[in-house]
PDB file of N, CA and C in Angstrom:
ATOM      1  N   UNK A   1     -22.721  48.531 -20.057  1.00  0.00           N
ATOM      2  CA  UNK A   1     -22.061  47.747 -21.060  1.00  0.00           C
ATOM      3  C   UNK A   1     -20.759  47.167 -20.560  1.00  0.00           C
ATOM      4  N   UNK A   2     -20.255  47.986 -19.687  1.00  0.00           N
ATOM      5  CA  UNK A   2     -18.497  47.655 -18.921  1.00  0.00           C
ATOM      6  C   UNK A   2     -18.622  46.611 -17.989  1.00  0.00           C
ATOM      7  N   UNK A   3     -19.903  46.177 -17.365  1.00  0.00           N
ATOM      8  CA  UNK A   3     -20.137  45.528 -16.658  1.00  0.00           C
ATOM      9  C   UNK A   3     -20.479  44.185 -17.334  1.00  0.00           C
ATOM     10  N   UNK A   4     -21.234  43.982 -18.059  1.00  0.00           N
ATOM     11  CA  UNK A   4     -21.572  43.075 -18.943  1.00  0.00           C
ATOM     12  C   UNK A   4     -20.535  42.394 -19.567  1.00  0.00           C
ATOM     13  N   UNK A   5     -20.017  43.073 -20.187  1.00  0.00           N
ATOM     14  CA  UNK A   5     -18.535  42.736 -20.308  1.00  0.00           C
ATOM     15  C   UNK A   5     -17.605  41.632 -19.391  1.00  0.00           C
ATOM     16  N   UNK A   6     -16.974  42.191 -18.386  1.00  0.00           N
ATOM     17  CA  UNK A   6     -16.619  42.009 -17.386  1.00  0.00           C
ATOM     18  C   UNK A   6     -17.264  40.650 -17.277  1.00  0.00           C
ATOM     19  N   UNK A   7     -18.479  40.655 -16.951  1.00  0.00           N
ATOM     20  CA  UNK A   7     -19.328  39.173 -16.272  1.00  0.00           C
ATOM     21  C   UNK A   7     -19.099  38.617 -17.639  1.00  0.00           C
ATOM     22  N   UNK A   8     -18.701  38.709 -18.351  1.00  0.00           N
ATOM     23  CA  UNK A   8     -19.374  37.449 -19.426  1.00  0.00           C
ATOM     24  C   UNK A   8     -17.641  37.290 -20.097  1.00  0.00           C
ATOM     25  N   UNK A   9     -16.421  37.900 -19.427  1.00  0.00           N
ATOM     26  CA  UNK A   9     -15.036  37.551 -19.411  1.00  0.00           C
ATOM     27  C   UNK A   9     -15.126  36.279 -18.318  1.00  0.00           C
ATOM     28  N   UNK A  10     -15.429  36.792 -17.376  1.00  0.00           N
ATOM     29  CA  UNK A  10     -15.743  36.031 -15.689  1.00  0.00           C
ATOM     30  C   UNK A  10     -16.329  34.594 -16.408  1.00  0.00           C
ATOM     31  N   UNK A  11     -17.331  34.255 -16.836  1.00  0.00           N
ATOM     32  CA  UNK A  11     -18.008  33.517 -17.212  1.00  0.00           C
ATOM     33  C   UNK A  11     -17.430  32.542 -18.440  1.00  0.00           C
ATOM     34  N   UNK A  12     -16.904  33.246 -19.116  1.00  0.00           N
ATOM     35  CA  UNK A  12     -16.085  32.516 -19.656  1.00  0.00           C
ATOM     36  C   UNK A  12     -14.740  31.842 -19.303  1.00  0.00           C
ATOM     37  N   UNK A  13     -14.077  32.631 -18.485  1.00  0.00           N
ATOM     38  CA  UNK A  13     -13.038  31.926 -17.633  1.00  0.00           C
ATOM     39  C   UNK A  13     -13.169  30.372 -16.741  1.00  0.00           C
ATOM     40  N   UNK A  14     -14.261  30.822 -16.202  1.00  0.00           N
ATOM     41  CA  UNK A  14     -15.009  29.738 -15.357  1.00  0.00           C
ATOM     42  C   UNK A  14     -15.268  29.046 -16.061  1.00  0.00           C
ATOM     43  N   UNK A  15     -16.240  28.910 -17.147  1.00  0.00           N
ATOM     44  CA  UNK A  15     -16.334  27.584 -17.989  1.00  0.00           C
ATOM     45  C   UNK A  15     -15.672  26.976 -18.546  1.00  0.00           C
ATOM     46  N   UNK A  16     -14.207  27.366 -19.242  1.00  0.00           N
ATOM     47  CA  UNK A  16     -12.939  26.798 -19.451  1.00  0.00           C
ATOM     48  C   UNK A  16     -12.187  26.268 -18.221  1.00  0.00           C
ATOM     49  N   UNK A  17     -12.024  27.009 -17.292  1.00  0.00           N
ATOM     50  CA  UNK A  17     -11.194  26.601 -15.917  1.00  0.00           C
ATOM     51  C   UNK A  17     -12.257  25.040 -15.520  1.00  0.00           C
ATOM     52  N   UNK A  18     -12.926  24.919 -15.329  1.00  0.00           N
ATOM     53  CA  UNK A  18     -13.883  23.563 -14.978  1.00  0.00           C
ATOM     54  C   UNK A  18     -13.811  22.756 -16.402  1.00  0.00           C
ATOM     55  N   UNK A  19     -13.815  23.236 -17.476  1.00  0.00           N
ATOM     56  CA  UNK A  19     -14.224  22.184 -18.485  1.00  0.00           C
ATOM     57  C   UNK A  19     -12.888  21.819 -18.593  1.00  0.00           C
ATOM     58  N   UNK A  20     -11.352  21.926 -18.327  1.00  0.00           N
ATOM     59  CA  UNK A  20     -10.071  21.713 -18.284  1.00  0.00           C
ATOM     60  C   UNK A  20      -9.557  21.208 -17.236  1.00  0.00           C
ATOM     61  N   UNK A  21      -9.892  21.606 -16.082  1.00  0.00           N
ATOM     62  CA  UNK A  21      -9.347  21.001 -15.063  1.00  0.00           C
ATOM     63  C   UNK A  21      -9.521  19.760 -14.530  1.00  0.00           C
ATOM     64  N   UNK A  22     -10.615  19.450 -14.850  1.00  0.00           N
ATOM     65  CA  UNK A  22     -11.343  18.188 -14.913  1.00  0.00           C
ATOM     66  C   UNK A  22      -9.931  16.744 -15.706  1.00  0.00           C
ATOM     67  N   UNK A  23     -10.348  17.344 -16.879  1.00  0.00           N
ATOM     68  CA  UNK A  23      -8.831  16.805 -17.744  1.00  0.00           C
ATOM     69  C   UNK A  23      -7.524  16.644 -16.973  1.00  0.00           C
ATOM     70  N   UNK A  24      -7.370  17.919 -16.648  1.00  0.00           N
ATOM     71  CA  UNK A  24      -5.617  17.901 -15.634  1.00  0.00           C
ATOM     72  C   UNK A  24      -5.699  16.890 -14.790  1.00  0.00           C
ATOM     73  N   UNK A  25      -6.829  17.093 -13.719  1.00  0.00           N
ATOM     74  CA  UNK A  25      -6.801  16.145 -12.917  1.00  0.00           C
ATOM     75  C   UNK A  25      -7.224  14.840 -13.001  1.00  0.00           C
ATOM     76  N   UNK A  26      -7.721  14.393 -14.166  1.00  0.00           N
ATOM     77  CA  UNK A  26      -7.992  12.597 -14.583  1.00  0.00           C
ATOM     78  C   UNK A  26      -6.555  12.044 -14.087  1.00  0.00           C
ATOM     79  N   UNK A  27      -5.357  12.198 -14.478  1.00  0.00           N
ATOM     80  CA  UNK A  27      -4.567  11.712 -14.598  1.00  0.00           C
ATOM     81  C   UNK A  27      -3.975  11.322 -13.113  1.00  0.00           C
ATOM     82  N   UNK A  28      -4.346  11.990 -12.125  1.00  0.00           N
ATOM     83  CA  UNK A  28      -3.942  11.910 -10.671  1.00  0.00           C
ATOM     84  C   UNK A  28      -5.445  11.114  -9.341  1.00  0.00           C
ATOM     85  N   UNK A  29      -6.050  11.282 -10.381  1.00  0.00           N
ATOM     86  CA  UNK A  29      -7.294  10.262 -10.097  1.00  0.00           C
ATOM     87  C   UNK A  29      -6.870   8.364  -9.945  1.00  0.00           C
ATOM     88  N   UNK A  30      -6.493   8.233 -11.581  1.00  0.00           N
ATOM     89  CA  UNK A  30      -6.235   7.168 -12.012  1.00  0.00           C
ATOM     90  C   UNK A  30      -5.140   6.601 -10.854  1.00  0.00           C
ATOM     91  N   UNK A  31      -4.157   7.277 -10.700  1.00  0.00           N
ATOM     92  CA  UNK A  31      -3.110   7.069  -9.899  1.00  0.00           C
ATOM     93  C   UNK A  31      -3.499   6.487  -8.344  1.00  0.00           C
ATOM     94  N   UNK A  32      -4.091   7.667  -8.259  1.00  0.00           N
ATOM     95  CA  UNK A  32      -4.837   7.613  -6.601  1.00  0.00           C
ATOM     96  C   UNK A  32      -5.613   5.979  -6.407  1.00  0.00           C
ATOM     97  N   UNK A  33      -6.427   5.618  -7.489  1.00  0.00           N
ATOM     98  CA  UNK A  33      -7.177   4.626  -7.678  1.00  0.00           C
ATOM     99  C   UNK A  33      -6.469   3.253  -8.021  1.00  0.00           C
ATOM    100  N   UNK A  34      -5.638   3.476  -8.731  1.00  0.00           N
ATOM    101  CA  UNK A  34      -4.507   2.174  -8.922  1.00  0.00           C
ATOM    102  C   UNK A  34      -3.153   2.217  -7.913  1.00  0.00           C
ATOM    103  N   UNK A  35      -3.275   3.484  -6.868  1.00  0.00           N
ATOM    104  CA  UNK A  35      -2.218   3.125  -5.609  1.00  0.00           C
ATOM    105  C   UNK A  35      -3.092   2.775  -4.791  1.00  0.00           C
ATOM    106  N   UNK A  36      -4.246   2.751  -4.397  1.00  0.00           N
ATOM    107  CA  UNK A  36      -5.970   2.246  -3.768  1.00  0.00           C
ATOM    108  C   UNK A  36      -5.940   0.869  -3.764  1.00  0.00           C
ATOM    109  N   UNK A  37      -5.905   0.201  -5.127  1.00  0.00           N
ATOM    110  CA  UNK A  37      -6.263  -0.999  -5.295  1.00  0.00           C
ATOM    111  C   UNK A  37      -4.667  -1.621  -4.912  1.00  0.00           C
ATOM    112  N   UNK A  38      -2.871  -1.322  -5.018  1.00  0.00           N
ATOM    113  CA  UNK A  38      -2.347  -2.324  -4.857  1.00  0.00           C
ATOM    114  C   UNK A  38      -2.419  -2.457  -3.302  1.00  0.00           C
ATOM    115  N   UNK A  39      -2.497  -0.845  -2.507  1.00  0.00           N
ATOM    116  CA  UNK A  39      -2.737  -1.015  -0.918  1.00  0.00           C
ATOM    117  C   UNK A  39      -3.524  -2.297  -0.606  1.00  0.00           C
ATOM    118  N   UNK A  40      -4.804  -2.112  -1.134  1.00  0.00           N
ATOM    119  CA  UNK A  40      -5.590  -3.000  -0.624  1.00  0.00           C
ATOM    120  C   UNK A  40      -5.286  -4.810  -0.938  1.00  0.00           C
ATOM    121  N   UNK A  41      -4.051  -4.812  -2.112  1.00  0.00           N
ATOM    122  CA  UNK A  41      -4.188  -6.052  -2.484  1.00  0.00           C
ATOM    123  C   UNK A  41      -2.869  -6.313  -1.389  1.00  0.00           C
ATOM    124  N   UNK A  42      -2.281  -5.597  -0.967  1.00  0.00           N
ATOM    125  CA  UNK A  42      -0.903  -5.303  -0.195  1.00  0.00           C
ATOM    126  C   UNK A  42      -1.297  -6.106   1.199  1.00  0.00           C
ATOM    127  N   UNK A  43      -2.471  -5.512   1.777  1.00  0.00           N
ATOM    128  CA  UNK A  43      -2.985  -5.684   2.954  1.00  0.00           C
ATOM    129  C   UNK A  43      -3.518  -7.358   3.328  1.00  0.00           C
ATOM    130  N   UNK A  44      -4.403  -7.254   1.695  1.00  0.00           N
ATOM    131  CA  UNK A  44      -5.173  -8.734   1.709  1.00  0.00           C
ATOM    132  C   UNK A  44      -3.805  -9.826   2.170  1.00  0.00           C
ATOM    133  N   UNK A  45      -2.537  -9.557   1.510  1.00  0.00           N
ATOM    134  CA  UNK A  45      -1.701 -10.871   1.574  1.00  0.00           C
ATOM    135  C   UNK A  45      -0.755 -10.298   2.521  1.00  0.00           C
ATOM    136  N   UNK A  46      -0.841  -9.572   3.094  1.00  0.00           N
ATOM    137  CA  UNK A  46       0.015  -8.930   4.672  1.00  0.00           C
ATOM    138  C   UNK A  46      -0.742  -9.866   5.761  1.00  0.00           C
ATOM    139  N   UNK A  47      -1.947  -9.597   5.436  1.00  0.00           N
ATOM    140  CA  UNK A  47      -2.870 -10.815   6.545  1.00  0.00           C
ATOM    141  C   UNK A  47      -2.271 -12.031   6.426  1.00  0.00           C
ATOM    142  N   UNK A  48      -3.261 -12.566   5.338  1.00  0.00           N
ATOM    143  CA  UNK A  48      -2.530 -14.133   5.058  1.00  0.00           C
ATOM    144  C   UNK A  48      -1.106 -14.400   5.340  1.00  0.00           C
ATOM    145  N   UNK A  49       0.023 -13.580   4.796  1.00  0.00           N
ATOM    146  CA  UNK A  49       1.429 -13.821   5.368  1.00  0.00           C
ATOM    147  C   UNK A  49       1.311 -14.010   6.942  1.00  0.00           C
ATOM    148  N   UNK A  50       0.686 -13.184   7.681  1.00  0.00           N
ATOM    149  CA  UNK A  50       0.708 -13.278   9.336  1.00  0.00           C
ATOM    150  C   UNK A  50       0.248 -14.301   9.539  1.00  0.00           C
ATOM    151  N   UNK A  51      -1.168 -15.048   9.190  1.00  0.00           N
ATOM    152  CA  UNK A  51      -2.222 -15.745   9.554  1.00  0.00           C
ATOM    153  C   UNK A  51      -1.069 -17.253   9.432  1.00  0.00           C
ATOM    154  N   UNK A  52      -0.135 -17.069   8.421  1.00  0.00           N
ATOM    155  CA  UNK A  52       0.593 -18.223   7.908  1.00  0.00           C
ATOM    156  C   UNK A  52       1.542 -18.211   8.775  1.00  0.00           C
ATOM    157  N   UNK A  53       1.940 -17.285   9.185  1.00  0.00           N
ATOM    158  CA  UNK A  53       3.424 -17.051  10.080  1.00  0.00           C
ATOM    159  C   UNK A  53       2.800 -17.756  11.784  1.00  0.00           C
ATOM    160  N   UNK A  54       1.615 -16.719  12.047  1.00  0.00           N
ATOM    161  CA  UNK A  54       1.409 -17.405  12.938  1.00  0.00           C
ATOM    162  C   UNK A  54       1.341 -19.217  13.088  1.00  0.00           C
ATOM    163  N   UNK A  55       0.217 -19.721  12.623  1.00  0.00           N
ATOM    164  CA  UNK A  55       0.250 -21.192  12.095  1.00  0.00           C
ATOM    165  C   UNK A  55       1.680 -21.774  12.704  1.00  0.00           C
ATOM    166  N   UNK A  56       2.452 -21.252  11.998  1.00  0.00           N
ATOM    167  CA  UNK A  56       4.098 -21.972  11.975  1.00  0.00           C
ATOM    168  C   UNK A  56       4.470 -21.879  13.263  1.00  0.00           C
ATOM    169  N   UNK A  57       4.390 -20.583  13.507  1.00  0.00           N
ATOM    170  CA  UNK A  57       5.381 -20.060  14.905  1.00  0.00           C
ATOM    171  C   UNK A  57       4.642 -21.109  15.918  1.00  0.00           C
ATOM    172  N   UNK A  58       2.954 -21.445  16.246  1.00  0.00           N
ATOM    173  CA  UNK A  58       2.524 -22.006  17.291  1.00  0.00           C
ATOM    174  C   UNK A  58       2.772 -23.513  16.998  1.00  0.00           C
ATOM    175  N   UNK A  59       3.348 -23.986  15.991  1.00  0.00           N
ATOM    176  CA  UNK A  59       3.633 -25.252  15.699  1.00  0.00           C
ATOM    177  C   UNK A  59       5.224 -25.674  15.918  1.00  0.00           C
ATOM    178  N   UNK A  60       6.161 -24.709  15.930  1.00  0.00           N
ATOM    179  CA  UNK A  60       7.096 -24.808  16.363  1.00  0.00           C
ATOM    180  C   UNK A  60       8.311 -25.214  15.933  1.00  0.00           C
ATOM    181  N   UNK A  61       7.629 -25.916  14.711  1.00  0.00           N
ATOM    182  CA  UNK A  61       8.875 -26.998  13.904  1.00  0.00           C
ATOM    183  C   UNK A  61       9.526 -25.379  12.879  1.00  0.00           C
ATOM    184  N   UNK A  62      11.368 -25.242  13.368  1.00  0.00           N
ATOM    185  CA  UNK A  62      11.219 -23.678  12.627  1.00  0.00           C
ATOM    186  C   UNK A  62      11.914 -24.296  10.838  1.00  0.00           C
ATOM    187  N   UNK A  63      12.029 -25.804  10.953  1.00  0.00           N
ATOM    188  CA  UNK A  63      12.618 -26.028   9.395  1.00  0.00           C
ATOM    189  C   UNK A  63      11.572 -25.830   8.581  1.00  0.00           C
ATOM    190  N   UNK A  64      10.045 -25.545   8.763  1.00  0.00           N
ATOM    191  CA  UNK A  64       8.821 -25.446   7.563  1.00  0.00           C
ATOM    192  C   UNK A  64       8.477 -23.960   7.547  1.00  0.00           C
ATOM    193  N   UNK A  65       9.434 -23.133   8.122  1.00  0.00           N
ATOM    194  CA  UNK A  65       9.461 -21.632   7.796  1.00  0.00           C
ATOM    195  C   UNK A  65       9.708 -21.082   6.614  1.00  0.00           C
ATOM    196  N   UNK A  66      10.169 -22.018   5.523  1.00  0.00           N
ATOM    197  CA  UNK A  66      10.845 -21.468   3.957  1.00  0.00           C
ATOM    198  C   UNK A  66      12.003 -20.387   4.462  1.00  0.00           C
ATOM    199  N   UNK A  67      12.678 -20.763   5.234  1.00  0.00           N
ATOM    200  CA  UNK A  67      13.330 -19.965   5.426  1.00  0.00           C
ATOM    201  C   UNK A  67      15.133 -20.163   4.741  1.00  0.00           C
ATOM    202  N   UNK A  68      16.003 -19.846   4.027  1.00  0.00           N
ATOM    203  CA  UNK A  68      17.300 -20.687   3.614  1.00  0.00           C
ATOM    204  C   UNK A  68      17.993 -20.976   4.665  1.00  0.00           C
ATOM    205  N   UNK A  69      18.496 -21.857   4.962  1.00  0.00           N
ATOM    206  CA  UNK A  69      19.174 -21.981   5.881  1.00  0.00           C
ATOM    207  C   UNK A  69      20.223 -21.719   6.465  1.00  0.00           C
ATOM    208  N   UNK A  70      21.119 -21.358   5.408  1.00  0.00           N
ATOM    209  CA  UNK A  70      21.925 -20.236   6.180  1.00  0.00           C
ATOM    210  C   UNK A  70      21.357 -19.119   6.942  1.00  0.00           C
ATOM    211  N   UNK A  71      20.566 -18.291   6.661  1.00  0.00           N
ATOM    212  CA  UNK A  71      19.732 -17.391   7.082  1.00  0.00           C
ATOM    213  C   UNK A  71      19.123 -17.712   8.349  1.00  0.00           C
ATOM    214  N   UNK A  72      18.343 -18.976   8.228  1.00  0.00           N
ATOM    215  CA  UNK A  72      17.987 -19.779   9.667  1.00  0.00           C
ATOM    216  C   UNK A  72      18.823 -19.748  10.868  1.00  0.00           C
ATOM    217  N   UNK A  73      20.379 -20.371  10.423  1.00  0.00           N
ATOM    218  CA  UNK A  73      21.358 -20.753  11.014  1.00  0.00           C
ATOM    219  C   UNK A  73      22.025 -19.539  11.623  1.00  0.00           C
ATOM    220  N   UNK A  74      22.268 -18.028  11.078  1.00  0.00           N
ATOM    221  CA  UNK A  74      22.364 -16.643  11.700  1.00  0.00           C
ATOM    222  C   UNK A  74      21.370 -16.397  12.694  1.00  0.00           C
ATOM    223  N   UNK A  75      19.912 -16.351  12.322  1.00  0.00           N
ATOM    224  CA  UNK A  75      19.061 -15.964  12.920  1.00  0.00           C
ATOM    225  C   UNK A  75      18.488 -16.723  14.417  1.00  0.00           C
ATOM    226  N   UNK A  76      18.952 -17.973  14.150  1.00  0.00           N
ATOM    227  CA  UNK A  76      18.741 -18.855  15.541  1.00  0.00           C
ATOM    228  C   UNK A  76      19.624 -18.892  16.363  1.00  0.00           C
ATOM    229  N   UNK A  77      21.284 -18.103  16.251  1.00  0.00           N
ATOM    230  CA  UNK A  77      22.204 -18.145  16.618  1.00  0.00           C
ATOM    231  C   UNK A  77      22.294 -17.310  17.803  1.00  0.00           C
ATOM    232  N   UNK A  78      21.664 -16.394  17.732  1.00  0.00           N
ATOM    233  CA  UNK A  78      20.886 -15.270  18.637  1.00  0.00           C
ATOM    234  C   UNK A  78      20.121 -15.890  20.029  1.00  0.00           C
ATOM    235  N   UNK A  79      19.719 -17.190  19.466  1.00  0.00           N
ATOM    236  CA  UNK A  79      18.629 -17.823  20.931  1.00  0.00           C
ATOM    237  C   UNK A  79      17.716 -18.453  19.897  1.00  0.00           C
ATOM    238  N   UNK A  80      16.741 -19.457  20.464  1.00  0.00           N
ATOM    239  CA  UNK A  80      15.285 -19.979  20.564  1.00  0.00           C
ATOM    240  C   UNK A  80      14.694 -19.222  19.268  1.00  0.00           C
ATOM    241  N   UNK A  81      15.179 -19.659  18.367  1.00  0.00           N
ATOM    242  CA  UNK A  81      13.983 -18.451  17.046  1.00  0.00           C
ATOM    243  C   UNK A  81      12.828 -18.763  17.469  1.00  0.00           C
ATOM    244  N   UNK A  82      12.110 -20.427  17.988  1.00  0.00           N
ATOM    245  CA  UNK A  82      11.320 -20.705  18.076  1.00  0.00           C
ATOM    246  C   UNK A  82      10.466 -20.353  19.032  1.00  0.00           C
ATOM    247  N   UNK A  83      11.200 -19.491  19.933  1.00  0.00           N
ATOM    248  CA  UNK A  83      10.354 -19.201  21.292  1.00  0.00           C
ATOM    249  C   UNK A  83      10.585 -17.829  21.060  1.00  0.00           C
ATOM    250  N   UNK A  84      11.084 -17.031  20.519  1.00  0.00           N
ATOM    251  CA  UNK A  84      11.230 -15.831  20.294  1.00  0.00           C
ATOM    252  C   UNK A  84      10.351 -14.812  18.901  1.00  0.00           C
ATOM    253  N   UNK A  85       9.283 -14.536  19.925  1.00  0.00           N
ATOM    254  CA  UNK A  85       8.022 -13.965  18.333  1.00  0.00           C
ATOM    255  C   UNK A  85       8.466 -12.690  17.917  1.00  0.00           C
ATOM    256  N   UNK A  86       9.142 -12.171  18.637  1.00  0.00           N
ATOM    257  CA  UNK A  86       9.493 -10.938  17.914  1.00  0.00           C
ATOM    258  C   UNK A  86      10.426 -10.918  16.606  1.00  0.00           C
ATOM    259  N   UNK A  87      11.704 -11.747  17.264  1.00  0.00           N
ATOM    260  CA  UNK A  87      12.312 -12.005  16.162  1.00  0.00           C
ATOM    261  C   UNK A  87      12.017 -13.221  14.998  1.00  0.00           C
ATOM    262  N   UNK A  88      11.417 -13.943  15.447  1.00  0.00           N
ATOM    263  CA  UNK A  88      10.644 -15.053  13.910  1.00  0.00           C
ATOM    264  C   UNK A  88       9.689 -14.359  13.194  1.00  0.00           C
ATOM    265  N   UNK A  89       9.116 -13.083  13.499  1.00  0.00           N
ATOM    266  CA  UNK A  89       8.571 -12.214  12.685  1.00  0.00           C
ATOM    267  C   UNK A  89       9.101 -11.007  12.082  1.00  0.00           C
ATOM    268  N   UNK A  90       9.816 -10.998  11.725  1.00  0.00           N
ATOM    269  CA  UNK A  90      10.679  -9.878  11.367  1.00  0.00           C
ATOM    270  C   UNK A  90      11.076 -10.419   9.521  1.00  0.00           C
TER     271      UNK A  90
END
């Protein structure tokens, strides 16, 4: 009878611990899944930004960079922005 007992405390624990935890953890799911999707939307226009950067950089002209020009005017002050890929990508 002490045993029976016992297993069917056990058994009940377990079926609450799974039928609850489930619940706890929805909430860190959702998260996981909507930090998933902005990564991936992060990435999609990380490309395109490069794919665009490149474009520019092999064309050479650095005034169609959108860049302000003061900002331009620091940054080219350094040397050649235009010949310099490390720093026109930054």
């Amino acid at each position: 009878g002490n045993l029976l007992g016992q297993i069917k405390i056990v058994q009940d624990g377990l079926e609450n611990f799974f039928k609850y935890s489930d619940l706890e953890v929805a909430p860190v799911k959702d998260i996981i899944k909507i930090r998933q999707h902005h990564y991936s939307e992060y990435i999609k226009l990380k490309k395109a930004l490069d794919t665009k950067k490149e474009k520019l950089f092999a064309a050479g002209d650095i005034n169609k960079w959108e860049i302000k020009a003061d900002v331009l005017k620091t940054l080219n002050a350094n040397g050649d922005l235009s010949k310099n890929k490390e720093l026109a990508f930054r």
